[in-house]
N, C-alpha and C. Protein backbone atom coordinates (compact mmCIF):
# COMPACT_ATOMS: atom_id res chain seq x y z
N UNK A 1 -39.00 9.81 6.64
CA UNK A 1 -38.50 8.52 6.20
C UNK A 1 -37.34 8.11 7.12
N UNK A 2 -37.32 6.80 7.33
CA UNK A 2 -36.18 6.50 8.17
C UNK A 2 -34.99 5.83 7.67
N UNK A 3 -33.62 6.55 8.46
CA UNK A 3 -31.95 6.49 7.73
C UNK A 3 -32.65 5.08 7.16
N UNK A 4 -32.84 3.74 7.60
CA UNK A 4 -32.88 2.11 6.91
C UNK A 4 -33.59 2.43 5.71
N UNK A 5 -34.54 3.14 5.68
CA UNK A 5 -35.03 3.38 4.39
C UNK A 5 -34.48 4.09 3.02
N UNK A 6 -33.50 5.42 3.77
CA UNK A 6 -33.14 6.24 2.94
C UNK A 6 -31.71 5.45 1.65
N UNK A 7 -30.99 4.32 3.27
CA UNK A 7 -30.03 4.06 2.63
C UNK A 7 -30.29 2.79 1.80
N UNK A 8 -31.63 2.03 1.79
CA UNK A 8 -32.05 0.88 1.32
C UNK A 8 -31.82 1.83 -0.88
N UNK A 9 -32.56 2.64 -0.32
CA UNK A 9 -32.94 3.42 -1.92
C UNK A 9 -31.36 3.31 -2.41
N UNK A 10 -30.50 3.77 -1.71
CA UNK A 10 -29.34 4.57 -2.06
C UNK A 10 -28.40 3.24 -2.51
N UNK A 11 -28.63 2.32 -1.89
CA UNK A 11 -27.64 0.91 -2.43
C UNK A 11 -28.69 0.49 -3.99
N UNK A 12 -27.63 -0.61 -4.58
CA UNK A 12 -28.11 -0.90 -5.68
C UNK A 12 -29.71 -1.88 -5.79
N UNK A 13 -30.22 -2.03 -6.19
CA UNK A 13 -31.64 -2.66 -5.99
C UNK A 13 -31.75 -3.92 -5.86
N UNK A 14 -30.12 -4.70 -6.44
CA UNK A 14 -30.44 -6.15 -6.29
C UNK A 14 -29.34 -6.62 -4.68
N UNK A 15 -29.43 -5.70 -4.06
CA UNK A 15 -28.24 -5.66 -2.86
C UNK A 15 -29.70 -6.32 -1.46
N UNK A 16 -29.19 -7.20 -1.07
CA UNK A 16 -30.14 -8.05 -0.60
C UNK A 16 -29.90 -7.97 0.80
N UNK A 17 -29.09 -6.96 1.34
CA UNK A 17 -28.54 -6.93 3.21
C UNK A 17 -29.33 -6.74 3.94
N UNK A 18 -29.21 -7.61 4.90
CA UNK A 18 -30.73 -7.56 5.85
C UNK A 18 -30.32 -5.96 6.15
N UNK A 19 -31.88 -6.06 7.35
CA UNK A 19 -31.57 -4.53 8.07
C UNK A 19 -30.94 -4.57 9.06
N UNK A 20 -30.37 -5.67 9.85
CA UNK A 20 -29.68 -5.72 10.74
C UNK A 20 -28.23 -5.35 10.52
N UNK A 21 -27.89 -5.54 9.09
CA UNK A 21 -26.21 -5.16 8.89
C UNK A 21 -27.03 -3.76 8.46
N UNK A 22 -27.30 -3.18 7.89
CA UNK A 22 -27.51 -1.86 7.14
C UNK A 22 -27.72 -1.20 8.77
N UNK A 23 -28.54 -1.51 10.22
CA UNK A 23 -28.31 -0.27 11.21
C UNK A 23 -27.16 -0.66 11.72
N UNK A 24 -26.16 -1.92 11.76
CA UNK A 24 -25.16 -1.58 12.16
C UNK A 24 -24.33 -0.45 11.61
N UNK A 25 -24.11 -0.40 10.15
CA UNK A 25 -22.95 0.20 9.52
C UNK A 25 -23.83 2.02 9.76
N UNK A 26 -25.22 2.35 10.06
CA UNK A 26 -25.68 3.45 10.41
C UNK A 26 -25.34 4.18 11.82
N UNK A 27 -25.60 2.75 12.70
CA UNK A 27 -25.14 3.05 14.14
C UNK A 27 -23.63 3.32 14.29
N UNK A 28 -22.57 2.75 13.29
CA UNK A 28 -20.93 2.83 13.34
C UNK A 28 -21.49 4.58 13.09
N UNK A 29 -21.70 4.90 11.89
CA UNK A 29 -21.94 6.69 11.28
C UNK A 29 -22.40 7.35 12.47
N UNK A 30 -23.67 7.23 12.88
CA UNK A 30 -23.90 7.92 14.31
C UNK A 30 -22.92 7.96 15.07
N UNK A 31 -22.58 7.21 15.64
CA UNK A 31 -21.30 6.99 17.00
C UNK A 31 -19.96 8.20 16.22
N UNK A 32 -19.47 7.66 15.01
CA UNK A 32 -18.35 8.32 14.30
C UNK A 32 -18.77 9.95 15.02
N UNK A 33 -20.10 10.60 14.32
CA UNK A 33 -20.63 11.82 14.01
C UNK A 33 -20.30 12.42 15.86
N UNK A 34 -20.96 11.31 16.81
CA UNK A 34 -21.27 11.68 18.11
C UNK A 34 -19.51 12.28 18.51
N UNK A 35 -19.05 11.35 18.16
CA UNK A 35 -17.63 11.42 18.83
C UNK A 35 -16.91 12.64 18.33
N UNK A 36 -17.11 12.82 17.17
CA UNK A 36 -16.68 14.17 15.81
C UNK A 36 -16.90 14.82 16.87
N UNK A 37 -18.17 15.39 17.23
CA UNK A 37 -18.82 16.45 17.87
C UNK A 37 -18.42 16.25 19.37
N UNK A 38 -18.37 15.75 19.78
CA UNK A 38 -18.38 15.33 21.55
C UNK A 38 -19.98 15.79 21.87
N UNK A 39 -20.75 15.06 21.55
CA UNK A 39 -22.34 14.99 21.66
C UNK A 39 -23.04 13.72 22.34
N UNK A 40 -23.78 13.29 23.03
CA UNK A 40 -24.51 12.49 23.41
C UNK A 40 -25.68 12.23 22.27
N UNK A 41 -26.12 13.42 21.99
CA UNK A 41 -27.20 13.04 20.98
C UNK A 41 -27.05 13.86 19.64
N UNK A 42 -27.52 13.39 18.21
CA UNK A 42 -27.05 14.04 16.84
C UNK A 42 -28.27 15.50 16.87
N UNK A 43 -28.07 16.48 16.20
CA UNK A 43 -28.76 17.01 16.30
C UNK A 43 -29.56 16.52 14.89
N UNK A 44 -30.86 16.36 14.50
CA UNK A 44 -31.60 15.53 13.68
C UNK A 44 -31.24 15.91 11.94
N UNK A 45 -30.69 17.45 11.78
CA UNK A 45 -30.19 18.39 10.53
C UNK A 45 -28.76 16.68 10.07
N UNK A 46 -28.45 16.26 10.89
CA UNK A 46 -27.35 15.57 10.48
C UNK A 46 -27.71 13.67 10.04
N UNK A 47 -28.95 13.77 9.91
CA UNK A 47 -29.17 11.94 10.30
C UNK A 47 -28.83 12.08 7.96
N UNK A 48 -28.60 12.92 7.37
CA UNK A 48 -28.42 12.61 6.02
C UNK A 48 -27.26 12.73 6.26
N UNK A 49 -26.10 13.08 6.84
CA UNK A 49 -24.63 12.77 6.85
C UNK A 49 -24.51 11.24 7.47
N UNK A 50 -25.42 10.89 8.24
CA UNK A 50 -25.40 9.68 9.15
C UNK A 50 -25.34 8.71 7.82
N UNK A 51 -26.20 8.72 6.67
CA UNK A 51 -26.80 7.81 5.79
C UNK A 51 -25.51 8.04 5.24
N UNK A 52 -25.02 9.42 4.67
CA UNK A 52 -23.97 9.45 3.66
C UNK A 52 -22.88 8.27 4.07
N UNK A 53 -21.95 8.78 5.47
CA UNK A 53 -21.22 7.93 5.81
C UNK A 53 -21.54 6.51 6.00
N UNK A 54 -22.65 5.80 6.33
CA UNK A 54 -22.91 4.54 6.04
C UNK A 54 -23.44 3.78 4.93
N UNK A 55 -23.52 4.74 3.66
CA UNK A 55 -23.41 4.27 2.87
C UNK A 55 -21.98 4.06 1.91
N UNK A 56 -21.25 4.86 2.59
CA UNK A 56 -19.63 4.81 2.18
C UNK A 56 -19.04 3.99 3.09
N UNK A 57 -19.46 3.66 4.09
CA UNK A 57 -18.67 2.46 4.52
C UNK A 57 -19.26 1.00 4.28
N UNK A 58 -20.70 1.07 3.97
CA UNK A 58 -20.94 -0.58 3.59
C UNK A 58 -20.43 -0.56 1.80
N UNK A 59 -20.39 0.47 1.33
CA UNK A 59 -19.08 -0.04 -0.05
C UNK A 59 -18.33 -0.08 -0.26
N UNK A 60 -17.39 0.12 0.76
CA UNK A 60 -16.23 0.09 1.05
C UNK A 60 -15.54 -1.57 1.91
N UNK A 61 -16.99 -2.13 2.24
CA UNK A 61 -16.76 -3.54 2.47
C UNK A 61 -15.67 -4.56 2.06
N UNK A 62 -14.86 -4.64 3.10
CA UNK A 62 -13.86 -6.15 2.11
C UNK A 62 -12.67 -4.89 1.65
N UNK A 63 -12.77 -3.54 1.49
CA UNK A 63 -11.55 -2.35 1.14
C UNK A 63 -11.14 -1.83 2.09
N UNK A 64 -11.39 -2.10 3.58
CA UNK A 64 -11.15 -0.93 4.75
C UNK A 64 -9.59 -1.32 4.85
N UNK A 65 -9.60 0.07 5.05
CA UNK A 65 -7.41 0.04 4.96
C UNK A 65 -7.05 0.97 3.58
N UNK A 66 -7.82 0.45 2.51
CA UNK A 66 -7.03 0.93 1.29
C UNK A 66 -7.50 2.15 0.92
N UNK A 67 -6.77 2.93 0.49
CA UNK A 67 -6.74 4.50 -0.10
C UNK A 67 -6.47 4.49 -1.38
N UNK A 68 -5.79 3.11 -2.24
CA UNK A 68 -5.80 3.22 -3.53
C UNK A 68 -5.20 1.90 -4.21
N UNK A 69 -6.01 1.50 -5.08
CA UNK A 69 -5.54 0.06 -5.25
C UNK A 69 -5.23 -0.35 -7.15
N UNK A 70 -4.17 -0.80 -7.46
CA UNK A 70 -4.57 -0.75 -8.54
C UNK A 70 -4.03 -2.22 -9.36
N UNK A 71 -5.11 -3.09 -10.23
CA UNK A 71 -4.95 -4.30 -10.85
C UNK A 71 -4.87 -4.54 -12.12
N UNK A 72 -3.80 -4.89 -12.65
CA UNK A 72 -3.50 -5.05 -14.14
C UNK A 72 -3.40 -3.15 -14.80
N UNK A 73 -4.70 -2.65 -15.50
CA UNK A 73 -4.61 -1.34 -15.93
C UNK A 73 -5.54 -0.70 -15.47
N UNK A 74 -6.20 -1.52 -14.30
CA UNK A 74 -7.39 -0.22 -13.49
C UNK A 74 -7.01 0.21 -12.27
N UNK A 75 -7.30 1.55 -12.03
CA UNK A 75 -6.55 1.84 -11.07
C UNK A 75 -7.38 2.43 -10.15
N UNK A 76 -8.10 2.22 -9.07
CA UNK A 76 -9.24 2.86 -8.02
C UNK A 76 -8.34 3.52 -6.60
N UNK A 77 -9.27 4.64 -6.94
CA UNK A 77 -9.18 5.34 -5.60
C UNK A 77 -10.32 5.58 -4.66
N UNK A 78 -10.35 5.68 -3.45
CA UNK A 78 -11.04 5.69 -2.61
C UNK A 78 -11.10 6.63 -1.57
N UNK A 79 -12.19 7.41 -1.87
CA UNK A 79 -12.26 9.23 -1.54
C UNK A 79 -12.16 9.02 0.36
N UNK A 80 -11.99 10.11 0.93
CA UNK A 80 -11.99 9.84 2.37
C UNK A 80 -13.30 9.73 2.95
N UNK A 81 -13.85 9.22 4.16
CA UNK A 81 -14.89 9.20 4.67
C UNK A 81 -15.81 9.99 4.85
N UNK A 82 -14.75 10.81 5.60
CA UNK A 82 -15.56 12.64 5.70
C UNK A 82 -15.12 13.38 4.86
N UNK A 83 -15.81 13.85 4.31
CA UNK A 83 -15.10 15.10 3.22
C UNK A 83 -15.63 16.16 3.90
N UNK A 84 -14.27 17.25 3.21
CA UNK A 84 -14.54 18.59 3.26
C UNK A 84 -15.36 19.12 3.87
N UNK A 85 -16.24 19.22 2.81
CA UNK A 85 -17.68 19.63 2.35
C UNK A 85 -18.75 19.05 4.26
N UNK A 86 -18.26 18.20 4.16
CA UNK A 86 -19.01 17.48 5.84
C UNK A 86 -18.63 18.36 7.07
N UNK A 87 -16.74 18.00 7.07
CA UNK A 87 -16.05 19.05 7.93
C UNK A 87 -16.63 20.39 8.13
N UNK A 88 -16.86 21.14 6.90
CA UNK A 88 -17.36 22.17 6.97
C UNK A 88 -18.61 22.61 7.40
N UNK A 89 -19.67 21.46 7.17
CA UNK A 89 -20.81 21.13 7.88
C UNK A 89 -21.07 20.83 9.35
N UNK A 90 -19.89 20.34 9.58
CA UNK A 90 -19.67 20.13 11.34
C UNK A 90 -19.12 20.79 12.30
N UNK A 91 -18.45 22.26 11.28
CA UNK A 91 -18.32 23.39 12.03
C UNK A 91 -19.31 23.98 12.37
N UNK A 92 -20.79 23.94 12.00
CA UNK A 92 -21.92 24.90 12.44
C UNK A 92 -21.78 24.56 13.60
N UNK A 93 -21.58 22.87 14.51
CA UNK A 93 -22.48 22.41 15.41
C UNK A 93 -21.00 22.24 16.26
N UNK A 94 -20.82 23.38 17.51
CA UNK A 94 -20.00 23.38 18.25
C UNK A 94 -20.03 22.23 18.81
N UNK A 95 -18.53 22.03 19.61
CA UNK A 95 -18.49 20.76 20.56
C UNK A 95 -18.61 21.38 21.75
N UNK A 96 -18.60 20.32 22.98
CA UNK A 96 -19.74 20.70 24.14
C UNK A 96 -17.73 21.09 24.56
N UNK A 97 -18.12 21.63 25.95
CA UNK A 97 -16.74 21.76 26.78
C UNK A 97 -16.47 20.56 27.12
N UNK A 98 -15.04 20.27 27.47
CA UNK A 98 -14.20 19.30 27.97
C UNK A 98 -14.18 18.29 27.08
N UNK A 99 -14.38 18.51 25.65
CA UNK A 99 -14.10 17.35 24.83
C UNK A 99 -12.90 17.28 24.42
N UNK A 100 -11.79 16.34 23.62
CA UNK A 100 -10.80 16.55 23.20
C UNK A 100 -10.50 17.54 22.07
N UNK A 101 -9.39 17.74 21.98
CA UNK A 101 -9.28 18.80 20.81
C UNK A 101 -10.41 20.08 20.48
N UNK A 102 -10.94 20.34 21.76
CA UNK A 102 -12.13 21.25 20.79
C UNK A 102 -11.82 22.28 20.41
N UNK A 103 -12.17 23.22 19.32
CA UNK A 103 -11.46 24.09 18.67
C UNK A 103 -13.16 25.20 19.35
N UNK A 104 -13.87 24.67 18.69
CA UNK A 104 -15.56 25.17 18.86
C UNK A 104 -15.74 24.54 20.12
N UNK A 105 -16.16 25.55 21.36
CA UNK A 105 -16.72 24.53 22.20
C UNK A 105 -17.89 25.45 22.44
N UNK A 106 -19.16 24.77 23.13
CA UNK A 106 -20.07 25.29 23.78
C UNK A 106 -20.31 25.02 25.06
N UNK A 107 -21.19 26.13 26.19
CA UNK A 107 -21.12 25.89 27.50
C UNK A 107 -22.18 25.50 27.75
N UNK A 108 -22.00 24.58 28.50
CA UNK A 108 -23.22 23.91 28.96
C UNK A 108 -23.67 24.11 30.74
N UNK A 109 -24.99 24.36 30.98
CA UNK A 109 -25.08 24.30 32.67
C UNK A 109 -25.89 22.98 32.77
């Protein structure tokens, strides 16, 4: 099945966004993931983190900036992009040499 499809399910049913905004906010997640890693290409184990994060950033629409907002007696918070749980997932997949910060690197010929 493809990420446009996975994340079509995952939004609410009467959410009407073409597919042209839904692979942008997928292609922002890819690029994010590429750069995480210092990768040219995702390895394919990750295209459901790709969906996760673009589905947390197209609901987050119209909120980017805020970490916690609160009106009259409701009070919302807004979890971080990557969690943990991801981080920890993106330690399997070393970064290549000469990327910034790499903690994990792998050698490449």
């Amino acid at each position: 099945m493809r990420n446009i499809d996975i994340m079509r399910i995952l939004l609410p049913p009467d959410d009407d966004s073409s597919d042209m905004k839904l692979e942008i906010f997928l292609n922002k997640a890819e690029n994010m993931l590429l750069d995480w890693l210092g990768r040219d290409t995702l390895p394919e184990r990750l295209n459901d983190m790709v969906v996760q994060i673009a589905v947390t950033m197209y609901n987050r629409l119209g909120n980017e900036g805020e970490t916690r907002r609160t009106e009259n007696d409701i009070s919302v918070s807004f979890s971080e992009l990557v969690t943990d749980d991801m981080i920890r997932r993106l330690k399997n997949y070393p970064r290549k040499v000469g990327t910034i910060n790499a903690e994990n690197t792998e050698q490449t010929s």
